[in-house]
Protein backbone atom coordinates (compact mmCIF):
# COMPACT_ATOMS: atom_id res chain seq x y z
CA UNK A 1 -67.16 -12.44 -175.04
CA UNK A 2 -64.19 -11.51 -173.10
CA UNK A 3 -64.78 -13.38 -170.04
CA UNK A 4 -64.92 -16.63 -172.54
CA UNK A 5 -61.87 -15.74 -174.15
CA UNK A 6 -59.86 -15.50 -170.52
CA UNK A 7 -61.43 -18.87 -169.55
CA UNK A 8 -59.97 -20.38 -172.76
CA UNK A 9 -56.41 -19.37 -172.86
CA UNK A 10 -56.43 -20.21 -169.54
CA UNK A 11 -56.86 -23.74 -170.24
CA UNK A 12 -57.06 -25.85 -173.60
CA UNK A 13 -61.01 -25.47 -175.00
CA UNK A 14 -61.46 -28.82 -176.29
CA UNK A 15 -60.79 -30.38 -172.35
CA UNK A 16 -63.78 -32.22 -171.23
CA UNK A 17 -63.18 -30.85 -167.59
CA UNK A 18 -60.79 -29.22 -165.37
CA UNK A 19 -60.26 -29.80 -161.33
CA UNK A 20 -58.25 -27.47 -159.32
CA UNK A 21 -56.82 -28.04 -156.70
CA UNK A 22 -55.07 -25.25 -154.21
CA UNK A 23 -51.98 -27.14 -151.62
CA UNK A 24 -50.92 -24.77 -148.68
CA UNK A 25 -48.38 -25.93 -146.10
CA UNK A 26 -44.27 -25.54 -145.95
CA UNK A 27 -42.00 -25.30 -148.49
CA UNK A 28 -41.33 -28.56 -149.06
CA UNK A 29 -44.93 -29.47 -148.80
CA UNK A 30 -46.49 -27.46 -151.61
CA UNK A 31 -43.76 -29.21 -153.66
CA UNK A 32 -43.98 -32.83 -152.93
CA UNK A 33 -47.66 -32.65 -152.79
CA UNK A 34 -48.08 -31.60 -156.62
CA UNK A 35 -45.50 -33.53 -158.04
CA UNK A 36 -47.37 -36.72 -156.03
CA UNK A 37 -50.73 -35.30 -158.04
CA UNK A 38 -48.78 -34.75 -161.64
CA UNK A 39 -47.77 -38.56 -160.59
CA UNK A 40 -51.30 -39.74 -160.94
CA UNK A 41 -52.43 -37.54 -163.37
CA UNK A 42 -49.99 -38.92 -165.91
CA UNK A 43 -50.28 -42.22 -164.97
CA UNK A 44 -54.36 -41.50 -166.08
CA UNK A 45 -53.09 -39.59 -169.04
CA UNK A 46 -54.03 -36.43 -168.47
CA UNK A 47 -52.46 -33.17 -168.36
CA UNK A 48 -51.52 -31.32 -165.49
CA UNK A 49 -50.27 -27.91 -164.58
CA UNK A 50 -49.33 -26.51 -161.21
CA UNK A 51 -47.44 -22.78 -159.95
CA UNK A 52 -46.53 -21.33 -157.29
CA UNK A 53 -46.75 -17.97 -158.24
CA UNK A 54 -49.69 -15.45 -157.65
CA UNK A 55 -49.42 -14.40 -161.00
CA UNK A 56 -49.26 -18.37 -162.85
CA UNK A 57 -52.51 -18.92 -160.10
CA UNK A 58 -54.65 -15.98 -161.35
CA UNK A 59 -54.23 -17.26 -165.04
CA UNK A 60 -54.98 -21.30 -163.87
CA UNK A 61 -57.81 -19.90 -161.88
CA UNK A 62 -59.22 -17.49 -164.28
CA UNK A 63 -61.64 -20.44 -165.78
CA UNK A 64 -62.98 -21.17 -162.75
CA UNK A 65 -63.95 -17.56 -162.06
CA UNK A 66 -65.33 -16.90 -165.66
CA UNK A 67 -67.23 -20.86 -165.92
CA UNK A 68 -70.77 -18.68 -165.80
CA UNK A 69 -69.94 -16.53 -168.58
CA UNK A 70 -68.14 -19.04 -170.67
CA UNK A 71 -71.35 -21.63 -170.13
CA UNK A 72 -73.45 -18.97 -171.70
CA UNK A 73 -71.72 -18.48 -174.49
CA UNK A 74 -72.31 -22.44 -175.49
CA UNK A 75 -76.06 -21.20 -176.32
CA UNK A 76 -76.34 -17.86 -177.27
CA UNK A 77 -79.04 -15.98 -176.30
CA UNK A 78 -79.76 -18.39 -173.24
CA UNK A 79 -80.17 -17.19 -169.81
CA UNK A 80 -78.29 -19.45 -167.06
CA UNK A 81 -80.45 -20.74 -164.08
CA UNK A 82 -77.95 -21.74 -161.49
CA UNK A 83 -78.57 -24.54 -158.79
CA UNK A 84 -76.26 -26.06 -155.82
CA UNK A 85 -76.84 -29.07 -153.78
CA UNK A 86 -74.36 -30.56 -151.04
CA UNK A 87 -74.00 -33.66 -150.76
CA UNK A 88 -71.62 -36.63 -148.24
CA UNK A 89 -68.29 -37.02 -149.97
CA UNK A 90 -68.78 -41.10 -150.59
CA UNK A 91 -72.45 -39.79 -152.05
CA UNK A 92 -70.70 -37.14 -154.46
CA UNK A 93 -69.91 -39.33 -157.97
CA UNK A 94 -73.36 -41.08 -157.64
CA UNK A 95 -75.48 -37.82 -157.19
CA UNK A 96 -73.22 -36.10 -159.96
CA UNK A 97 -74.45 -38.45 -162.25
CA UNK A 98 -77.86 -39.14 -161.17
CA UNK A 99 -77.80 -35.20 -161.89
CA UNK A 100 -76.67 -35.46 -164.97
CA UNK A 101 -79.10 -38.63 -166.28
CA UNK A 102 -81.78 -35.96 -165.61
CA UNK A 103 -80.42 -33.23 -167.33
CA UNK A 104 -79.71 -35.74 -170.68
CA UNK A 105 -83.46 -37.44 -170.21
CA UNK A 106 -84.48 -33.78 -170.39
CA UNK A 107 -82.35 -32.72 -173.29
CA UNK A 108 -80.94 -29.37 -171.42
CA UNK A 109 -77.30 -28.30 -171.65
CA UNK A 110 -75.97 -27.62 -168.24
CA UNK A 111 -72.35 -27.05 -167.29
CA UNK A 112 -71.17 -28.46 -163.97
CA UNK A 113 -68.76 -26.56 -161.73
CA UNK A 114 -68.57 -26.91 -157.94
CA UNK A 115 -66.50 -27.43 -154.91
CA UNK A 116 -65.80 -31.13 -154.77
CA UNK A 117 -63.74 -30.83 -152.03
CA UNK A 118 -66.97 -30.39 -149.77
CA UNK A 119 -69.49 -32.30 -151.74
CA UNK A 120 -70.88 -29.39 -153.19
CA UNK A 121 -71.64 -28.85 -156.87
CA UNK A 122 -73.39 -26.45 -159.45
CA UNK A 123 -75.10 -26.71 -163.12
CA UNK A 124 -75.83 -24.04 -164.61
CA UNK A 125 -79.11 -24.77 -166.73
CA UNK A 126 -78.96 -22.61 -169.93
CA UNK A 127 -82.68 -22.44 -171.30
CA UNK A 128 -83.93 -19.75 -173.45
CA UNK A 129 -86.05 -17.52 -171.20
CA UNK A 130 -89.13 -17.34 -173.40
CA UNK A 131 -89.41 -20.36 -174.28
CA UNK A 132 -92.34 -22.23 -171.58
CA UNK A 133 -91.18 -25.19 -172.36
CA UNK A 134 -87.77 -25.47 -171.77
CA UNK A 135 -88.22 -23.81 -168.48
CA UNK A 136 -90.51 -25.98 -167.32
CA UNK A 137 -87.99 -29.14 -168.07
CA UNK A 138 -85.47 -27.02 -165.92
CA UNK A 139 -87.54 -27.07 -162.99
CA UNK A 140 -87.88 -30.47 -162.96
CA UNK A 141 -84.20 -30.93 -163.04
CA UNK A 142 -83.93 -28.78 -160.15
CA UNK A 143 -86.69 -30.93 -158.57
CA UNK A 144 -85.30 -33.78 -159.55
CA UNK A 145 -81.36 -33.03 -158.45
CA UNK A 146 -82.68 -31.79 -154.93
CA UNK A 147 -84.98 -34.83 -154.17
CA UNK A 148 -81.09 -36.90 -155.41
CA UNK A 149 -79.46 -34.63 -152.83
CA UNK A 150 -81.73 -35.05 -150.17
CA UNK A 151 -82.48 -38.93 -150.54
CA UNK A 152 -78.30 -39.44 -149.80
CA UNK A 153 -78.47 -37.18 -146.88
CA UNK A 154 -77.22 -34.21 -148.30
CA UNK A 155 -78.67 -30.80 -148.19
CA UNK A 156 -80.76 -28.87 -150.87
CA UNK A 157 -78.67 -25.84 -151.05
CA UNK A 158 -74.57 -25.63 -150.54
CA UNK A 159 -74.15 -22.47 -150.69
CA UNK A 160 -76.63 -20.69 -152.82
CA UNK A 161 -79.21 -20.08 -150.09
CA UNK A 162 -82.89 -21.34 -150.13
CA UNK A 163 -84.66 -17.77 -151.29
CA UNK A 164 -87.98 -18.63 -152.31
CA UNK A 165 -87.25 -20.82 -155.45
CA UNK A 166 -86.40 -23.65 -152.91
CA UNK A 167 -89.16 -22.93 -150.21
CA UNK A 168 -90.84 -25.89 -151.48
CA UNK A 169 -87.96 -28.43 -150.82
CA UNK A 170 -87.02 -27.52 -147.44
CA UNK A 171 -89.40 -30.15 -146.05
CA UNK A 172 -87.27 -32.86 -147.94
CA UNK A 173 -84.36 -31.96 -145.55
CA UNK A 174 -85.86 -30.71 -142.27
CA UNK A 175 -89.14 -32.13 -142.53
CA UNK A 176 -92.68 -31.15 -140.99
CA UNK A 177 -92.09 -30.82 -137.43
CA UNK A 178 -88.68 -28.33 -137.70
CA UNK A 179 -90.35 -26.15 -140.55
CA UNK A 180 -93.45 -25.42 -138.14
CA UNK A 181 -90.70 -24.34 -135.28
CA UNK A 182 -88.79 -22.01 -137.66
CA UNK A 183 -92.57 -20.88 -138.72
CA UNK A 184 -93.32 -20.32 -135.18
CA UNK A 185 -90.64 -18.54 -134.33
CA UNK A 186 -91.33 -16.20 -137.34
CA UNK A 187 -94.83 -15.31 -136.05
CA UNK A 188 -93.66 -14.77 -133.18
CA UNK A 189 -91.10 -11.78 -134.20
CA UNK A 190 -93.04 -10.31 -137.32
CA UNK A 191 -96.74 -10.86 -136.74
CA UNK A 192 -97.60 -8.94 -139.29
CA UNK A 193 -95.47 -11.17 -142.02
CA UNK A 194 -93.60 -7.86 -142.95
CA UNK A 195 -90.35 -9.40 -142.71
CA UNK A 196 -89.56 -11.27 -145.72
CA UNK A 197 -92.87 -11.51 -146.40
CA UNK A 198 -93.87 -14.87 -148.36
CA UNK A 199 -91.50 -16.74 -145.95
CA UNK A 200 -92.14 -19.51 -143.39
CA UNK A 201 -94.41 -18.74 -140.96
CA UNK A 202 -96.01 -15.22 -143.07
CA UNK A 203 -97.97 -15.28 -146.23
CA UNK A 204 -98.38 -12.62 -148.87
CA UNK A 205 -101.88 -13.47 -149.47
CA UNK A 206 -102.62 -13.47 -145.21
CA UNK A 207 -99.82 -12.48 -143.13
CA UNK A 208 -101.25 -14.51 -140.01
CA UNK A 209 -101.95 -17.82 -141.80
CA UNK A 210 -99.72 -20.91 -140.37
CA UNK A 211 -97.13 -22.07 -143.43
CA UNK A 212 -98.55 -24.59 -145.06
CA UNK A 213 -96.08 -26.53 -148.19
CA UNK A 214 -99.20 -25.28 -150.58
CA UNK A 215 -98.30 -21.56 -150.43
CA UNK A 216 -94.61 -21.99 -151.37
CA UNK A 217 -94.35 -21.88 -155.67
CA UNK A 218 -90.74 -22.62 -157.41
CA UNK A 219 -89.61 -19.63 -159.74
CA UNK A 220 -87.50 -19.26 -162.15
């Protein structure tokens, strides 16, 4: 599609992976501090391109801001099912690739994009929406990559949001105790559950029942 064709002539198609990386500062600093960077990358071999014009940073940038649409066109006919975690820097490399052991083991493809800077990272998991199957082995890599997050002290969403796909998880992060506050104070404002009904502290199926981790369901 055209999104796919922007992402590749932005970069070369046959790269592995791309990281970009934005420098602000003076004058002299957003020169030094790429040529230090085209330093190392050459020393590893690999190629590296840097601008300082708006126009040479919309074309660099344009694969980033297409990776969705270019990841679906790897499998065509796929749907992509998108999660984030966030994780401590010094965790980041050994929950990227406990995330991606999971993802092989279940024989998915799933592009990884994120914001490294901050520890927090994406795969989009392409899986053919009628096929049970597959789904199901996506929701265990979800399960899997947010019980990986949380067991290095990182958080189950980075930026995403919880919505009610991750209901289920938020005990892994906050545990018991805080999830019966935030349920609490729920009651306490909507009663009647008919605020974001289905959410802590209000049920769809009884509006004034306590949350309990048995009501919450993952979705697709």
């Amino acid at each position: 599609n055209g999104s796919n064709s922007m992402a590749s002539a932005a970069v070369d198609a046959t790269v592995n992976g791309v990281i970009g990386i934005s420098s602000s500062g003076s004058s002299n600093e957003i020169t030094t501090n790429p040529a230090a960077t085209g330093t190392a990358a050459a020393a590893a071999d690999l190629d590296f391109q840097w601008t300082v014009t708006q126009a040479g940073r919309d074309r660099l940038w344009v694969a980033r801001k297409n990776a969705y649409w270019a990841s679906l066109a790897l499998k065509p006919g796929c749907r992509g099912f998108t999660t984030d975690v966030c994780v401590p820097m010094q965790q980041l490399p050994a929950a990227v690739l406990a995330a991606k052991d999971s993802i092989q083991k279940a024989g998915l493809v799933a592009p990884l994009v994120g914001h490294v800077g901050d520890g927090n990272f994406h795969f989009i998991l392409l899986v053919d929406p009628s096929d049970a199957l597959e789904i199901g082995k996506a929701k265990q890599v979800v399960s899997d990559i947010l019980h990986t997050a949380a067991s290095f002290g990182g958080s189950i969403t980075g930026e995403h949001g919880v919505g009610y796909g991750k209901m289920e998880f938020m005990q892994l992060e906050h545990g018991e105790t805080v999830l019966d506050v935030m349920a609490a104070i729920k009651k306490a404002i909507d009663p009647n559950g008919i605020m974001n009904p289905g959410k802590l502290g209000s049920d769809i199926r009884d509006p004034t029942a306590a949350w309990t981790r048995q009501h919450q369901q993952m979705t697709l």
